[in-house]
Protein backbone atom coordinates (compact mmCIF):
# COMPACT_ATOMS: atom_id res chain seq x y z
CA UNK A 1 15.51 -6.63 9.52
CA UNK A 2 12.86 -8.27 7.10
CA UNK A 3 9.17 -5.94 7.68
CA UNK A 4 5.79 -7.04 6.59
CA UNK A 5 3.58 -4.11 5.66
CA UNK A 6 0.35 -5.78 6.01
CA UNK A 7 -2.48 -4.33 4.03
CA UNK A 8 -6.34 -4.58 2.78
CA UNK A 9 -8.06 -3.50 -0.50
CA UNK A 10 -11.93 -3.26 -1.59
CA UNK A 11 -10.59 -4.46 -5.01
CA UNK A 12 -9.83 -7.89 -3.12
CA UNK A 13 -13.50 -8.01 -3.32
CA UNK A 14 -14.31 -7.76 -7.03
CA UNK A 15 -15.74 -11.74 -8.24
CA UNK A 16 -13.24 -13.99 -9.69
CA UNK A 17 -9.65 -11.64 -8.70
CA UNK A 18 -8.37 -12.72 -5.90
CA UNK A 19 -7.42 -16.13 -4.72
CA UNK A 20 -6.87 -14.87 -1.50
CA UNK A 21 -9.88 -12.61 -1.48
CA UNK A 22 -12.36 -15.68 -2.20
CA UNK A 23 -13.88 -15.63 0.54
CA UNK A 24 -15.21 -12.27 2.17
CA UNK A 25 -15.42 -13.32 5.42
CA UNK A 26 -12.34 -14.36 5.92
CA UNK A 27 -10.69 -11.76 3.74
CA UNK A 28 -9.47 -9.08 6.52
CA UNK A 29 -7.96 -11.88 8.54
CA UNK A 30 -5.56 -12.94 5.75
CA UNK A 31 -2.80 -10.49 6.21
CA UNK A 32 -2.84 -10.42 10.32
CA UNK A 33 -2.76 -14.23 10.03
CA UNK A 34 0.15 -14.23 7.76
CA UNK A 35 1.55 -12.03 10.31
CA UNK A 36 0.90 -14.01 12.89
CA UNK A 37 2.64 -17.08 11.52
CA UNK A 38 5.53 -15.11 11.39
CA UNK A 39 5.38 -15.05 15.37
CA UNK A 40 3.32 -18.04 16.41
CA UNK A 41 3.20 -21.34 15.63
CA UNK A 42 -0.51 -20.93 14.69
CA UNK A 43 -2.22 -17.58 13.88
CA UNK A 44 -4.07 -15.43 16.75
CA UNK A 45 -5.78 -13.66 15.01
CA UNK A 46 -7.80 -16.22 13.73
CA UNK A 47 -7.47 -19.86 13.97
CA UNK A 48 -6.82 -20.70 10.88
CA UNK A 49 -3.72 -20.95 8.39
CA UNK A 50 -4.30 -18.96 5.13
CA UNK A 51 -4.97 -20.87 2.38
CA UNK A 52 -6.59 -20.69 -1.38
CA UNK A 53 -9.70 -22.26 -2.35
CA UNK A 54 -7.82 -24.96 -3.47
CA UNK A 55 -6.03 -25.80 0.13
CA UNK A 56 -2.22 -24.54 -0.90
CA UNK A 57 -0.98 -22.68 2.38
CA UNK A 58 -0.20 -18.97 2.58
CA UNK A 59 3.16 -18.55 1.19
CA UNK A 60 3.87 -17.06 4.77
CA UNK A 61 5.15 -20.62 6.01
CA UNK A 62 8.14 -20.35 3.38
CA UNK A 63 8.90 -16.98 4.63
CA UNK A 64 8.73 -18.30 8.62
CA UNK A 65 11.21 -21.01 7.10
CA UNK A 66 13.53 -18.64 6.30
CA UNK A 67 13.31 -16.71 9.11
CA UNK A 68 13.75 -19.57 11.25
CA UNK A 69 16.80 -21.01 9.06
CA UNK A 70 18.23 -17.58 8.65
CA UNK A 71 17.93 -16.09 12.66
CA UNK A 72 16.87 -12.35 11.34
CA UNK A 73 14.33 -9.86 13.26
CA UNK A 74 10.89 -9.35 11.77
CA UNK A 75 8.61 -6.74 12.40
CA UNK A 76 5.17 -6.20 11.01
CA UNK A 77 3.55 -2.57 10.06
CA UNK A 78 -0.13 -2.31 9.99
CA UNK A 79 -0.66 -0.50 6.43
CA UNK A 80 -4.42 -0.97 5.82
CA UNK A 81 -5.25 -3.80 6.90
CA UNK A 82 -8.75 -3.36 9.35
CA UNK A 83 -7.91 -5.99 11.19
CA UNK A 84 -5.05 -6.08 13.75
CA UNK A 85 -2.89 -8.69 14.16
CA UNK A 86 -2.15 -10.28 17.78
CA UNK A 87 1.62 -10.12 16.66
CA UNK A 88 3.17 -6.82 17.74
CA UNK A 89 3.12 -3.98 14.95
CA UNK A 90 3.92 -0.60 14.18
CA UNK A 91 0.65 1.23 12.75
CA UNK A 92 0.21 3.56 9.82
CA UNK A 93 -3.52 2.87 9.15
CA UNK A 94 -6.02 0.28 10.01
CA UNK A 95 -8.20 2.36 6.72
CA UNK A 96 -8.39 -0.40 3.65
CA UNK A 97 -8.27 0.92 0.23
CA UNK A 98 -11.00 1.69 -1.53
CA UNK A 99 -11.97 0.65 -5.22
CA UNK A 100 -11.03 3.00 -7.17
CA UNK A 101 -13.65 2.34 -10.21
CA UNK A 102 -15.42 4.22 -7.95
CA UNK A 103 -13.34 7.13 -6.34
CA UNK A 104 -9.74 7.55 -5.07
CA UNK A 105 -8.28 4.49 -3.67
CA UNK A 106 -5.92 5.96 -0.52
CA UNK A 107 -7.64 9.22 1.39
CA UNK A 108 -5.21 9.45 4.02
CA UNK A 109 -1.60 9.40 2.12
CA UNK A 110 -0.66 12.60 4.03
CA UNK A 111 -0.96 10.24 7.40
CA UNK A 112 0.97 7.31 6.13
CA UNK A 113 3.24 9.22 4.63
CA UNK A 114 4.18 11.40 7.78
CA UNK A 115 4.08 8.11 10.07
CA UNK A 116 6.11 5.98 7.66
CA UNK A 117 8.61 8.89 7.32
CA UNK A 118 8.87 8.34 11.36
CA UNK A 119 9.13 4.81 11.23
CA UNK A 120 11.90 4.73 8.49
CA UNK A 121 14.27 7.24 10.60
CA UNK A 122 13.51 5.14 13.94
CA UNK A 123 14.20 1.58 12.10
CA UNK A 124 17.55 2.66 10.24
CA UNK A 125 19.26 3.41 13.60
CA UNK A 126 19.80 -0.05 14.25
CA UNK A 127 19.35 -1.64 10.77
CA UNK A 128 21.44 -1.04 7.78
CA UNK A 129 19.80 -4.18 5.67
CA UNK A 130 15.80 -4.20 5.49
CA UNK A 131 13.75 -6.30 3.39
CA UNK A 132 10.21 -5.29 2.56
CA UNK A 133 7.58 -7.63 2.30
CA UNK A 134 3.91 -7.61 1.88
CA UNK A 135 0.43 -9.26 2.26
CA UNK A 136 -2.84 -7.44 0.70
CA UNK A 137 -5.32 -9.69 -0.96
CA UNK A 138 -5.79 -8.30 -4.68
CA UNK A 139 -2.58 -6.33 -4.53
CA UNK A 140 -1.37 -7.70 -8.31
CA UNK A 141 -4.46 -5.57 -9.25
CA UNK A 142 -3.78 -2.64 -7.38
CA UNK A 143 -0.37 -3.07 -8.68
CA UNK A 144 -1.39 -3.05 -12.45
CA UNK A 145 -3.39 -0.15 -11.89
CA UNK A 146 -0.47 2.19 -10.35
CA UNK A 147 2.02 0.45 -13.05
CA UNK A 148 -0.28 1.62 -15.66
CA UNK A 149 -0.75 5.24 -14.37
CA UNK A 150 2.67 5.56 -14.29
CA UNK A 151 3.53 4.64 -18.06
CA UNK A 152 4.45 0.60 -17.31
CA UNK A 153 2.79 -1.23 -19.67
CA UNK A 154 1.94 -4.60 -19.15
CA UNK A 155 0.39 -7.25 -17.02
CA UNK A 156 0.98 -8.58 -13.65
CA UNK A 157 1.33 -11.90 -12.18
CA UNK A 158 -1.49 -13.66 -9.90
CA UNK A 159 -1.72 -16.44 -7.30
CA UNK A 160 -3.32 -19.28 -9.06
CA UNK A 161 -1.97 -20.67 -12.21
CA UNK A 162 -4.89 -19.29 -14.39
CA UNK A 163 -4.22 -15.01 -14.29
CA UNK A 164 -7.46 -13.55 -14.76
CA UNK A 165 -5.98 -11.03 -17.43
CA UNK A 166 -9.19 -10.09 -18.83
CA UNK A 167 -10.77 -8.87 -15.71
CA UNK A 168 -7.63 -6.70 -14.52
CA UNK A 169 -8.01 -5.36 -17.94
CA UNK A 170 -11.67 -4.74 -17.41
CA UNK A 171 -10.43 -2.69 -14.02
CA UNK A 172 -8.09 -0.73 -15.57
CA UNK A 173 -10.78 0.21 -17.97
CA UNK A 174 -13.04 1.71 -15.85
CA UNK A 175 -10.32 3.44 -13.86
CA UNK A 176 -8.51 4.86 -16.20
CA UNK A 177 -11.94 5.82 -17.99
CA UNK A 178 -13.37 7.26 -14.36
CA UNK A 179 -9.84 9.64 -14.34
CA UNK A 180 -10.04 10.15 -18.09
CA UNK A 181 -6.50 9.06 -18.48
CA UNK A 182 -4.35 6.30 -20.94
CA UNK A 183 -1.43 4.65 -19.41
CA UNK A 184 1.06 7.31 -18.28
CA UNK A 185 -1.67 8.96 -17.37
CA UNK A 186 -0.84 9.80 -13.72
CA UNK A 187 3.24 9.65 -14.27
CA UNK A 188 5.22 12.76 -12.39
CA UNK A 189 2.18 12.50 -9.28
CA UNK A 190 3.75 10.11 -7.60
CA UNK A 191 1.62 9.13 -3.88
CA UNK A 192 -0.90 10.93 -5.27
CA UNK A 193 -0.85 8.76 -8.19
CA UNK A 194 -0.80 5.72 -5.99
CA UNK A 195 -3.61 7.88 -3.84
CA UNK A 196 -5.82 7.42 -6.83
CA UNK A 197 -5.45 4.05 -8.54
CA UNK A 198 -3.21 1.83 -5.84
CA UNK A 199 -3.61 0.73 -2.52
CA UNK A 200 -2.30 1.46 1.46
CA UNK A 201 0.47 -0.75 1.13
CA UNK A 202 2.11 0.91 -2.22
CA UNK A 203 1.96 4.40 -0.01
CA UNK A 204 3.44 3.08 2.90
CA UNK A 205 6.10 1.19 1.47
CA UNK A 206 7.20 3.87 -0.47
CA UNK A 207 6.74 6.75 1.81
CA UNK A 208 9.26 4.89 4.01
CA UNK A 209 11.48 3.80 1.49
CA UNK A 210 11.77 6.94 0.03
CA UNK A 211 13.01 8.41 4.01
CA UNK A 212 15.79 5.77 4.64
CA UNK A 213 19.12 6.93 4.20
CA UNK A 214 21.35 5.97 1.18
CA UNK A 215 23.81 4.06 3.52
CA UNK A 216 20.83 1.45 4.50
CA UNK A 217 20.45 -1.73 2.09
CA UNK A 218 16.85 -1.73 0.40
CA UNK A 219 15.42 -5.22 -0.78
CA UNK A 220 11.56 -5.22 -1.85
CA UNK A 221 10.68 -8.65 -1.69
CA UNK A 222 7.70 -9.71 -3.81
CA UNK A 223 6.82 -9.94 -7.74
CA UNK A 224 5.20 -7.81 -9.69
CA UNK A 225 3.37 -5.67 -6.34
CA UNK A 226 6.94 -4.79 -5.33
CA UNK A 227 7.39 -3.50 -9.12
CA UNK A 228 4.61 -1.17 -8.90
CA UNK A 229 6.28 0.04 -5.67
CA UNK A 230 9.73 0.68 -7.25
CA UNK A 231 8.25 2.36 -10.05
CA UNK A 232 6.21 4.79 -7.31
CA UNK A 233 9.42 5.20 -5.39
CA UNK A 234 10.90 6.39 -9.04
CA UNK A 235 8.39 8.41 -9.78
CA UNK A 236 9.04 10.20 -6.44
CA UNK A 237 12.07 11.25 -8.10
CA UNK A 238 14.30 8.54 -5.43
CA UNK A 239 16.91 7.66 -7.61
CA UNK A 240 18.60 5.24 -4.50
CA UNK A 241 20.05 1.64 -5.23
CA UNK A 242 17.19 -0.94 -4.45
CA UNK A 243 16.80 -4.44 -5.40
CA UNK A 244 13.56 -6.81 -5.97
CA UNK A 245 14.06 -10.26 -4.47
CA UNK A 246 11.01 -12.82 -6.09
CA UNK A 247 11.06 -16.63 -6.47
CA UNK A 248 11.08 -18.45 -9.71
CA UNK A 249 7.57 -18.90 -9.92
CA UNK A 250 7.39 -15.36 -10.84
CA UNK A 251 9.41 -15.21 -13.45
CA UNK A 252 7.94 -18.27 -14.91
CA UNK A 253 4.40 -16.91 -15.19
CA UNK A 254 4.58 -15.95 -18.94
CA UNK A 255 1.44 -13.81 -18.65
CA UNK A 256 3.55 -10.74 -16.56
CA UNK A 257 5.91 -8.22 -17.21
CA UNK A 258 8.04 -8.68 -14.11
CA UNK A 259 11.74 -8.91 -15.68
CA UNK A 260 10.27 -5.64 -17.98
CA UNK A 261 8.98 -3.52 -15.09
CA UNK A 262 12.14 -4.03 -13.16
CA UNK A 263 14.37 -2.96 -16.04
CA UNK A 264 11.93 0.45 -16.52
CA UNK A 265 12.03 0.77 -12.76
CA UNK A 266 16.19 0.62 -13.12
CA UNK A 267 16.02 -2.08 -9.87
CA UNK A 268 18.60 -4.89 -9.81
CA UNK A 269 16.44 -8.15 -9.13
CA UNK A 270 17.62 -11.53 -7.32
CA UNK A 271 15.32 -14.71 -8.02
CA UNK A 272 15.09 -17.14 -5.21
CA UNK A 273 15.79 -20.60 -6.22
CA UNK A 274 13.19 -22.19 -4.04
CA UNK A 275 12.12 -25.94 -5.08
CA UNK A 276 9.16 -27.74 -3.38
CA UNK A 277 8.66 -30.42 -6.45
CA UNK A 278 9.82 -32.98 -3.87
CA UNK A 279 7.65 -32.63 -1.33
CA UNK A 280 5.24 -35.68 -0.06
CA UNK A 281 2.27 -32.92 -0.18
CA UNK A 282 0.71 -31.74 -3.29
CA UNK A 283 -0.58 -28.32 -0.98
CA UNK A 284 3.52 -27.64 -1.18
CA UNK A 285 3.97 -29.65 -4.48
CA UNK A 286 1.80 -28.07 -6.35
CA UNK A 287 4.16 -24.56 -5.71
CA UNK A 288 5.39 -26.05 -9.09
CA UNK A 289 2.14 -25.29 -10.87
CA UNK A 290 1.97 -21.85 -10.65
CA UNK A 291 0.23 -21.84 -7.53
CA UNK A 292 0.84 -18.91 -4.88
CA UNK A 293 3.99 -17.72 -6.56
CA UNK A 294 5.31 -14.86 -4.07
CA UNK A 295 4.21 -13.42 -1.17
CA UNK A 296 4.58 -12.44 2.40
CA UNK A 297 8.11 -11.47 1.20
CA UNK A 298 8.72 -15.28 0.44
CA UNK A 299 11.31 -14.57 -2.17
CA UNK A 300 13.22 -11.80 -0.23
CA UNK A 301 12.81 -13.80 3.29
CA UNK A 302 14.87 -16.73 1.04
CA UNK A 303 17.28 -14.34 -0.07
CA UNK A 304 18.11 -13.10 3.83
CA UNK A 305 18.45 -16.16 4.79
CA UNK A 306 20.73 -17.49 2.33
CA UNK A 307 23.09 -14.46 2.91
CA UNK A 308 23.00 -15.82 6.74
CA UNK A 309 24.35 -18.80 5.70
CA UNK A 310 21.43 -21.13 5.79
CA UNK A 311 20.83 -23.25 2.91
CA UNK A 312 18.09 -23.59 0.78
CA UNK A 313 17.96 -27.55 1.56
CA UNK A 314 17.21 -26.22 5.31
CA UNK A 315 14.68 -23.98 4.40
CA UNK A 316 12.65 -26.53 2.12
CA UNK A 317 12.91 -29.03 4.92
CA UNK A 318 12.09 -26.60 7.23
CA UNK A 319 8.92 -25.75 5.22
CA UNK A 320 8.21 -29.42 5.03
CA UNK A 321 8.13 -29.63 8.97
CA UNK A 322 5.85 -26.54 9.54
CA UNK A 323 3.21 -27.78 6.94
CA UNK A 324 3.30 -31.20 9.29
CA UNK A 325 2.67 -29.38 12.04
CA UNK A 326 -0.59 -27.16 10.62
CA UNK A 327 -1.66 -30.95 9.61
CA UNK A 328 -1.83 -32.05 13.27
């Protein structure tokens, strides 16, 4: 089963970090409408296909693609985000994280914890493969923030080709100077680690992985957000085989520590080999120029269905035809 935890931030809201977060109105409707396109032709929620400032479309309609080409169940968990999507979902929290320059981030982990423990044992009866994917607007900076408190040094990736390194460093600063900490800072705490510096998402994700039994196949798809996860599910003391599935684009942004973080984390990672260079519109072309990279589980969504036996020439004509069809 491929899952979407779906999730919201007040990071997302800080000028100049998130491409997905540029615009405040439409900021809580980003992950139910990625949702929704994993359902519906068109999102529900709102009417309206995700897309960044510069008109490249939520990274969603590769993972629909694949989930079309590859014939596997989705399900979506509500994990923060305030909005609902019209999509059916399992709920943790509809409570966004907070910014945690100013206080602790999560302030119901006990919650999502006990309901994603619930979830996990309900899902693995019928699912021994599950890949984990996510949409939360400013999650790479949520994610440097746990990676940090944790002892991974480094830098994360970012949606547009131009990572704003400077201000995630400027974050981290006042963080780690609000808890009085250096990078390690929080390592052996864990949720509560996440609790304080990460996000919804990171706890739920987690909280469930950490409950599934050894016998069910783990796959976090995403870049460097799904690092920050593995390295909270290690720091939970879950020793359990996992594996990151990204795309190429990931590892090709110079400016993160992906390939690092996964070796610290001990996680096996799969790159998905996903090529949209030929494409006759520069909103898909322009994948190529570091724009969008991951998300939505796009790398991990490739990876499932590839091991169903579609092939990746389906998928990126299958993308093709969906992007005609917002068009119109």
């Amino acid at each position: 089963m491929f899952m979407l935890f779906m999730g919201e931030t007040k990071i997302a809201e800080i000028p100049g970090l998130s491409v997905a977060g540029a615009n405040l109105e439409v900021l809580p409707y980003t992950a139910p409408a990625d949702a929704d396109l994993l359902f519906f032709e068109r999102p529900k929620v709102i009417d309206a296909v995700p897309v960044d400032p510069f008109g490249h479309p939520t990274p969603a309609i590769v993972t629909k693609a694949a989930i079309l080409e590859g014939k596997f169940p989705v399900s979506v968990v509500q994990t923060g985000a305030s909005i609902a999507p019209v999509a059916p979902f399992y709920k943790l929290t509809d409570i966004p994280g907070g910014d945690s320059r100013k206080g602790a981030a999560v302030l119901n982990v006990e919650e999502i914890n006990s309901k994603a423990t619930q979830l996990a044992k309900e899902i693995a009866k019928e699912n021994k493969r599950i890949v984990i994917g996510e949409s939360i607007p400013g999650g790479t900076t949520t994610a440097l923030l746990l990676l940090r408190a944790l002892g991974y040094n480094g830098m994360v990736s970012s949606a547009g080709p131009v990572n704003p390194c400077s201000l995630k460093e400027e974050i981290w600063k006042e963080v780690s100077s609000r808890l009085g900490i250096e990078v390690g800072g929080l390592k052996g705490k864990g949720l509560d680690a996440a609790a304080e510096v990460g996000d919804p998402m990171q706890v739920g994700v987690a909280s469930f992985v950490s409950a599934l039994p050894n016998d069910v196949e783990v796959i976090l798809a995403g870049g460097t957000q799904m690092s920050a996860v593995a390295a909270l599910i290690r720091d939970m003391g879950i020793t359990r085989k996992m594996m990151i599935a990204t795309t190429k684009y990931v590892i090709q942004d110079e400016t993160n520590c992906f390939e690092k973080y996964a070796k610290m984390a001990n996680v096996d990672y799969y790159v998905a080999p996903i090529d949209l260079s030929g494409s006759k519109y520069t909103g898909l072309s322009d994948y190529e120029k570091g724009y969008v990279k991951e998300g939505v589980g796009m790398g991990g969504a490739v990876w499932y269905a590839l091991q169903n036996g579609a092939t990746m020439e389906d998928i990126v004509n299958r993308v093709e035809e969906l992007y005609e069809g917002f068009l119109s």
